[in-house]
N, C-alpha and C. Protein backbone atom coordinates (compact mmCIF):
# COMPACT_ATOMS: atom_id res chain seq x y z
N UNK A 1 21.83 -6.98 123.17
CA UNK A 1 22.62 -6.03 123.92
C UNK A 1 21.86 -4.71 123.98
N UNK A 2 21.26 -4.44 125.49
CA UNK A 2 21.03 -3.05 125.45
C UNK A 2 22.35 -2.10 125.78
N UNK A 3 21.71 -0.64 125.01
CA UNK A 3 22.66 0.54 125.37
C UNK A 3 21.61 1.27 125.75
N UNK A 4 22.40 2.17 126.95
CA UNK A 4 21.51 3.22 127.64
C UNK A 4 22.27 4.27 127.31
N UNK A 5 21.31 5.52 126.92
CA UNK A 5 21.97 6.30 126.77
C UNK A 5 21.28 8.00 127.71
N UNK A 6 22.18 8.21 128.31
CA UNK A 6 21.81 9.06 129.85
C UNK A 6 22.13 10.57 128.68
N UNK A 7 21.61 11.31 129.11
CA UNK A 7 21.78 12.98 128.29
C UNK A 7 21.88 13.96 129.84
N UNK A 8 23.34 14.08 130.14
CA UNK A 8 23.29 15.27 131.09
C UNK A 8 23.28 16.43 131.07
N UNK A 9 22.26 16.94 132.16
CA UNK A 9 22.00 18.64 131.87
C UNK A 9 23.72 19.50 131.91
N UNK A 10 23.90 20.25 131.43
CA UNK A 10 24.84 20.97 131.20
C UNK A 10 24.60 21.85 132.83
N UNK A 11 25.90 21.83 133.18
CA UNK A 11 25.75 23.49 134.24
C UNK A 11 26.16 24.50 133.60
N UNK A 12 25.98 25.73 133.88
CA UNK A 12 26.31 26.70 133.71
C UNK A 12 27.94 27.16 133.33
N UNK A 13 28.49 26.13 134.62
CA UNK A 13 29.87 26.52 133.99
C UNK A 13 30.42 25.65 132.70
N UNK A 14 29.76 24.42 132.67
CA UNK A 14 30.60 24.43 131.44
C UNK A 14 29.80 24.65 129.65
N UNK A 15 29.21 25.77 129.68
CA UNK A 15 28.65 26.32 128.77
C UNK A 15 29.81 27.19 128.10
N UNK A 16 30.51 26.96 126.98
CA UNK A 16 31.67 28.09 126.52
C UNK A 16 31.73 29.00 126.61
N UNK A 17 32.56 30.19 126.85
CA UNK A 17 32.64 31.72 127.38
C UNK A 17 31.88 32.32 125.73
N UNK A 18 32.38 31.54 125.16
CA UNK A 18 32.20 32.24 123.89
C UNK A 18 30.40 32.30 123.45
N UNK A 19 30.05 30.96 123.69
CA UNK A 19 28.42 30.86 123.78
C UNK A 19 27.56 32.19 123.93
N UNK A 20 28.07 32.05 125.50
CA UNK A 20 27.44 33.32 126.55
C UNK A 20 27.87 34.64 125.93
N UNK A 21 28.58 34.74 125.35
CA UNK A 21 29.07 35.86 124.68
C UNK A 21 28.29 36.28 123.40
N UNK A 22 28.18 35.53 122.60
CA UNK A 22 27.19 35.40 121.19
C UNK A 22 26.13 35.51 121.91
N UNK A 23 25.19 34.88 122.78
CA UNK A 23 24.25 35.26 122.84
C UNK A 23 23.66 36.18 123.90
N UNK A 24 24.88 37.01 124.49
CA UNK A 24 24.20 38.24 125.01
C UNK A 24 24.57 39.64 124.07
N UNK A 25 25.52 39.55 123.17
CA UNK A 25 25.64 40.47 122.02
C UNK A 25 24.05 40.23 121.20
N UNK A 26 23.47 38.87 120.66
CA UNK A 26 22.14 38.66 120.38
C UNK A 26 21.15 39.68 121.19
N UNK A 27 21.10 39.30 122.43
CA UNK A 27 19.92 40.12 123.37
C UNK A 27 20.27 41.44 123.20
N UNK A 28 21.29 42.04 123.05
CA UNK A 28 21.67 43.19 123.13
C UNK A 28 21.35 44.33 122.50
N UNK A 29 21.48 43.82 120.67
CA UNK A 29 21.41 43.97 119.24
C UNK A 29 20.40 43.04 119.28
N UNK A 30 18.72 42.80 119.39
CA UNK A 30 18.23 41.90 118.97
C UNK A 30 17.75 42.31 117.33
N UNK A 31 17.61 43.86 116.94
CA UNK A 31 17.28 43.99 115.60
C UNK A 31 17.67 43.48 114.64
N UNK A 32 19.37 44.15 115.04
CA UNK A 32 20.31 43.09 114.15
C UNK A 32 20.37 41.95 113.84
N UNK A 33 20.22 41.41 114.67
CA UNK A 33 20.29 39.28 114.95
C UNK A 33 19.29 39.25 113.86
N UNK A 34 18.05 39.62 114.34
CA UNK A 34 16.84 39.19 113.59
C UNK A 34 17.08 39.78 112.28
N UNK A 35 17.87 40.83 112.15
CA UNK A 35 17.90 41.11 110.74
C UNK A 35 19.11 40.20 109.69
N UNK A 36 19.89 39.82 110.46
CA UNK A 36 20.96 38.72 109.48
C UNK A 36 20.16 37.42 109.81
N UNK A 37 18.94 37.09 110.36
CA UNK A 37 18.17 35.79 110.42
C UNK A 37 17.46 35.99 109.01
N UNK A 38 17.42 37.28 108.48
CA UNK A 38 16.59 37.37 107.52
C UNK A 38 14.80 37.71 107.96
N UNK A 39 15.03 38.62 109.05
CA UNK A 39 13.23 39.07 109.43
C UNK A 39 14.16 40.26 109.77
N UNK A 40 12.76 41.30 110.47
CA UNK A 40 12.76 42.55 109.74
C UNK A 40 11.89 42.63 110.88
N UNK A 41 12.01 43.92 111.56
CA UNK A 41 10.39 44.90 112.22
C UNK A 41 10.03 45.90 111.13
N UNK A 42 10.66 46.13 110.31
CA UNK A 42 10.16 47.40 109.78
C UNK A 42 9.60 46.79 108.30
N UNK A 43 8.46 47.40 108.22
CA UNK A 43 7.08 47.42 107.29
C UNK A 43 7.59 47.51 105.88
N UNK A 44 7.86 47.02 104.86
CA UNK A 44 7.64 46.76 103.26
C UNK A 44 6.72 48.46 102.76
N UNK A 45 7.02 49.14 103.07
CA UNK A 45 5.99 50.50 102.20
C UNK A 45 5.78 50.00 100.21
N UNK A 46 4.56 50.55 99.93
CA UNK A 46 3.97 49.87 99.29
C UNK A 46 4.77 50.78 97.69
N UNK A 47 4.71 50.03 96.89
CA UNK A 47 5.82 50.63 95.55
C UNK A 47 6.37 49.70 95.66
N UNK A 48 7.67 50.60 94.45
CA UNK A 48 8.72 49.62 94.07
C UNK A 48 9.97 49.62 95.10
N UNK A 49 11.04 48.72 94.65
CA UNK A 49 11.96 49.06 96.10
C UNK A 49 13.19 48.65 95.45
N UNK A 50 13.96 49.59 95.73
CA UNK A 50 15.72 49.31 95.00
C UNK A 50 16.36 49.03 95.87
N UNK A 51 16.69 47.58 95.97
CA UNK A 51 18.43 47.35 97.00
C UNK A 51 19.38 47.35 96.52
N UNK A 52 20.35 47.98 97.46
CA UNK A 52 21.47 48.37 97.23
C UNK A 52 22.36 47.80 98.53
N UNK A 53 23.18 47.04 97.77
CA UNK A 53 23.95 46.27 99.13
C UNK A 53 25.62 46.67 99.60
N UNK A 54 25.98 47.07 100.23
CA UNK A 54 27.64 47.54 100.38
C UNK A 54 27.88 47.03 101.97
N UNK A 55 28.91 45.83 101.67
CA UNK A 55 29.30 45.31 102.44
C UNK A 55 30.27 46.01 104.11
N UNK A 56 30.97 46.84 103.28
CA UNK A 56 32.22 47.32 104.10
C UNK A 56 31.48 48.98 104.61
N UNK A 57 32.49 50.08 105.06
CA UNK A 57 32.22 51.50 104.98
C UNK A 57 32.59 51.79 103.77
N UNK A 58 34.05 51.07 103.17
CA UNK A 58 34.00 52.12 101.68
C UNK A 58 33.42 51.52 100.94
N UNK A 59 32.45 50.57 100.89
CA UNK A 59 31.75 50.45 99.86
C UNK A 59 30.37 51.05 99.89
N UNK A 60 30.13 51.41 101.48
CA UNK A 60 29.10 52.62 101.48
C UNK A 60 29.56 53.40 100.72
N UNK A 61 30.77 54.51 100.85
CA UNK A 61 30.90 55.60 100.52
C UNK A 61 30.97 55.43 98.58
N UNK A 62 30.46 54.13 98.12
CA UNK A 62 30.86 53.97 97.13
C UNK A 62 29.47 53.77 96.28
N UNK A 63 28.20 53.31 97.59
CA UNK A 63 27.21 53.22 97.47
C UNK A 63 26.04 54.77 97.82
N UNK A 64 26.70 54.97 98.43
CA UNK A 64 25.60 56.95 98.56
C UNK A 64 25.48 57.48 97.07
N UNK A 65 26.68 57.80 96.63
CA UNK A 65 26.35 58.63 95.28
C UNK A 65 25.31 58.03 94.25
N UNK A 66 25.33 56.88 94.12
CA UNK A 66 24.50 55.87 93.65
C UNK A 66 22.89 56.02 94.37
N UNK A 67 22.66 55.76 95.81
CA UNK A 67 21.36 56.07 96.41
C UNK A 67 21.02 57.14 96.02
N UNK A 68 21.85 58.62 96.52
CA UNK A 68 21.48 59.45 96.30
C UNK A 68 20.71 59.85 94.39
N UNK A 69 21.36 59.22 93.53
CA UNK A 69 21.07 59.62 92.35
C UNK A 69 19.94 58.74 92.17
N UNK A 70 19.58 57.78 92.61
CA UNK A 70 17.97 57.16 92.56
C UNK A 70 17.39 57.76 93.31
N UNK A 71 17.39 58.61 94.49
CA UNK A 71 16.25 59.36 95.06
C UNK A 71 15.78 60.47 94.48
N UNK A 72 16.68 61.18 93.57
CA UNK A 72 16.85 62.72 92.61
C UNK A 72 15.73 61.66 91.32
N UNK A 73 16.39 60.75 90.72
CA UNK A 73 15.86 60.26 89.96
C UNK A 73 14.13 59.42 89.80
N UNK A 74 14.25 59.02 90.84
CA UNK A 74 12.52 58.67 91.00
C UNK A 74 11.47 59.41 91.83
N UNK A 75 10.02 59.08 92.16
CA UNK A 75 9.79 60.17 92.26
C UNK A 75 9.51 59.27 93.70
N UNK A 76 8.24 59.85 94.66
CA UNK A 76 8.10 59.57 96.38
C UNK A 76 8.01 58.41 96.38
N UNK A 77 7.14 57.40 95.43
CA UNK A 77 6.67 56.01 95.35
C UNK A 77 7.92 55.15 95.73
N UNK A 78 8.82 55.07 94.97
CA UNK A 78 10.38 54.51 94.95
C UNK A 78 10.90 54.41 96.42
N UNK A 79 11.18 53.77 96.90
CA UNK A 79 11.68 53.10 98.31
C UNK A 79 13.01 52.21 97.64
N UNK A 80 14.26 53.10 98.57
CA UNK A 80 15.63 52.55 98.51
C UNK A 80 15.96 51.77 99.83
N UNK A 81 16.44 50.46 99.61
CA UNK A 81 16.46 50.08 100.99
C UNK A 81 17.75 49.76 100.74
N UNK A 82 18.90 50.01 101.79
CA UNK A 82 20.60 49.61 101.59
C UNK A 82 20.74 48.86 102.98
N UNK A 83 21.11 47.69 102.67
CA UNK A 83 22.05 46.84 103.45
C UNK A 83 23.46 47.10 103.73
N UNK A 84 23.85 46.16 104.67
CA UNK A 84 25.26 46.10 105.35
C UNK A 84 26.05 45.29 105.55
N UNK A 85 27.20 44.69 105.89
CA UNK A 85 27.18 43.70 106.81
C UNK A 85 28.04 43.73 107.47
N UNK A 86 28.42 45.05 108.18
CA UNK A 86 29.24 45.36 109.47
C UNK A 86 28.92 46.63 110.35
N UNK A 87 28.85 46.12 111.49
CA UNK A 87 28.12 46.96 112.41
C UNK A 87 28.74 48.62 112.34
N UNK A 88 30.09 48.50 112.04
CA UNK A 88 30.13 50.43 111.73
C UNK A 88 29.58 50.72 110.82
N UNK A 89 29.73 50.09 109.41
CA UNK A 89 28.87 50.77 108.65
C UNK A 89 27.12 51.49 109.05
N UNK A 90 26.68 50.51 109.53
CA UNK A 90 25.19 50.67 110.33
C UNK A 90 25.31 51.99 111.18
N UNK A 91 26.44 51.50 112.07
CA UNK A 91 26.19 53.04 113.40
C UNK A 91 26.35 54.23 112.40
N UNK A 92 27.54 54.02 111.63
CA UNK A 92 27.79 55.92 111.15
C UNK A 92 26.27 56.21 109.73
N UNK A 93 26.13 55.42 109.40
CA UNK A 93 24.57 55.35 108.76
C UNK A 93 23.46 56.12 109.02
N UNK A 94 23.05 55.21 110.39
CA UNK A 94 21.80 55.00 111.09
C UNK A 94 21.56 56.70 111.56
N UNK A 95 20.38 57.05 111.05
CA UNK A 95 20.14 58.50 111.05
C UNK A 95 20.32 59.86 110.31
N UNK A 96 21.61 59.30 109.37
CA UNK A 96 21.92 60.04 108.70
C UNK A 96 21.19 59.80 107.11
N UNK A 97 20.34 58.80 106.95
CA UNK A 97 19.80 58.82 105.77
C UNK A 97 18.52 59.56 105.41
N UNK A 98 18.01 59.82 104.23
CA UNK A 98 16.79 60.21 104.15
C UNK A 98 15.53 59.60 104.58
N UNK A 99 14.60 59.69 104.62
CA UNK A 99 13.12 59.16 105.19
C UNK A 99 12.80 57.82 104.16
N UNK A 100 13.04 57.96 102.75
CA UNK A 100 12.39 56.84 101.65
C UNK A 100 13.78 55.64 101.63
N UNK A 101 15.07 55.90 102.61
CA UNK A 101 15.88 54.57 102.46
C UNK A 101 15.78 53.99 103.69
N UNK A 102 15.90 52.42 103.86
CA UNK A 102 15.72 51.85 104.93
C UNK A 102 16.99 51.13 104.45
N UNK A 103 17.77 51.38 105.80
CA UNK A 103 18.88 50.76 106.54
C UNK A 103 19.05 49.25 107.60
N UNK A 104 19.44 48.53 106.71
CA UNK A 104 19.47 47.38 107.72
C UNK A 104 20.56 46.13 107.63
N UNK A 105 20.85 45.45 108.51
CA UNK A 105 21.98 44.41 108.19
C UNK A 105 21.60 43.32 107.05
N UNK A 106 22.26 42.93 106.06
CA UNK A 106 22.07 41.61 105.14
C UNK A 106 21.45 40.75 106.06
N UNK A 107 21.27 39.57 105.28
CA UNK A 107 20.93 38.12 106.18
C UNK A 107 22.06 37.98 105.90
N UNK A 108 22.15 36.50 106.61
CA UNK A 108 23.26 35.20 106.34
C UNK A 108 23.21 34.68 105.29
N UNK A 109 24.42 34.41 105.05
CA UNK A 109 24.60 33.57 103.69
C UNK A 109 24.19 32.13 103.66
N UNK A 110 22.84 31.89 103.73
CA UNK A 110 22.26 30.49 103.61
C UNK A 110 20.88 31.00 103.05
N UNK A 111 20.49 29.71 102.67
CA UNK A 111 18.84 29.35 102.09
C UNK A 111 17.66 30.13 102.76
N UNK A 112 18.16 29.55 103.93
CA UNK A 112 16.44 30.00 105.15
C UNK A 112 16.47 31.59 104.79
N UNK A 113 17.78 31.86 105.32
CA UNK A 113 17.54 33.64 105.84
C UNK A 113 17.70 34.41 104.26
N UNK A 114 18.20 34.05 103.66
CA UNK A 114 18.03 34.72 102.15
C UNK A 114 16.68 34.43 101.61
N UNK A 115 16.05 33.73 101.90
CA UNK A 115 14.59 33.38 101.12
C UNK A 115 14.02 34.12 101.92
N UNK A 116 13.31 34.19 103.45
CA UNK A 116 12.76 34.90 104.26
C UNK A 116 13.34 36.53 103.91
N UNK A 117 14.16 36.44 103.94
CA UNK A 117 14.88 38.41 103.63
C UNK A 117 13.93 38.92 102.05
N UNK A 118 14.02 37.94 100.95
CA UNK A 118 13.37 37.93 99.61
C UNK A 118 12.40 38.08 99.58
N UNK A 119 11.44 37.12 100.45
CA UNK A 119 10.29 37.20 100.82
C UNK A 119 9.20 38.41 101.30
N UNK A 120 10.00 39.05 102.50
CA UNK A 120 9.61 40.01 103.34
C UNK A 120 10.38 41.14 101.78
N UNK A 121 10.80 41.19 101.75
CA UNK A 121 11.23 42.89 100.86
C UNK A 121 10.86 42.70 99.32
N UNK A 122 10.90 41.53 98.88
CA UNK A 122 10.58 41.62 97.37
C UNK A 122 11.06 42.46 96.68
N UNK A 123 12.36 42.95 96.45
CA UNK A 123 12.96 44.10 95.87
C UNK A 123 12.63 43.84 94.28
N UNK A 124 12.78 45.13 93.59
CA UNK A 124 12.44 44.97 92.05
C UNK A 124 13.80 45.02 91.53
N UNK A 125 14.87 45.21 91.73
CA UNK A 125 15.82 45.48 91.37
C UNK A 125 17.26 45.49 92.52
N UNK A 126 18.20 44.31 92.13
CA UNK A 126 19.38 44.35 93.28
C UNK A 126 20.36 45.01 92.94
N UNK A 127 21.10 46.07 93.59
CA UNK A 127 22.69 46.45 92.78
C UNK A 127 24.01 46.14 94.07
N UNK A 128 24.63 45.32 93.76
CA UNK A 128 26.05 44.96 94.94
C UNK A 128 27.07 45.09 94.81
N UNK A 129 27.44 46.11 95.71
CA UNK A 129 28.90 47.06 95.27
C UNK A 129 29.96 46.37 95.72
């Protein structure tokens, strides 16, 4: 007994609203995307590097006093990098930090993008509020 098995191209319309939706928020935000994929455009500066992770806004506001007292506390070498994982936290952030912290979204909670995120930053030290 043969089986044939035919694979039809999809049209356009019946691609889910929701699809098209995820992936033009993707194109949109591509930093972001790539940054919860666990990659990064921005460069590893050479030293040590403290992450500091705060999920929500108040756990930013719970996480500054904390950054701030490792930037007083170490000296230029020391690179603070703080994660996120919601896009307000990021906007009211983004700009308002000093020059030695780098701001960026977590990865995803899986293998690939947590190993690649580990990989690329090599932090010496994690703290998660």
């Amino acid at each position: 007994m043969l089986i044939e098995l035919r694979i039809m191209p999809q049209s356009a319309s019946s691609i889910p609203l929701s699809v098209v939706k995820l992936a033009w928020h993707a194109w949109r935000q591509r930093d972001t995307t790539l940054q919860r994929l666990g990659l990064s455009s921005i460069k590893r500066s050479a030293g040590p590097l403290i992450w500091l992770h705060a999920s929500t806004v108040a756990e930013c506001a719970v996480a500054l006093p904390v950054l701030f007292r490792c930037l007083l506390e170490y000296n230029d070498k020391v690179h603070i990098m703080l994660t996120v994982a919601c896009a307000e936290a990021l906007k009211l952030l983004q700009g308002a930090l000093p020059a030695r912290v780098i701001l960026q979204m977590v990865p995803l909670d899986n293998p690939v993008s947590a190993t690649m995120f580990m990989r690329h930053w090599r932090p010496q030290v994690g703290i998660l509020m």
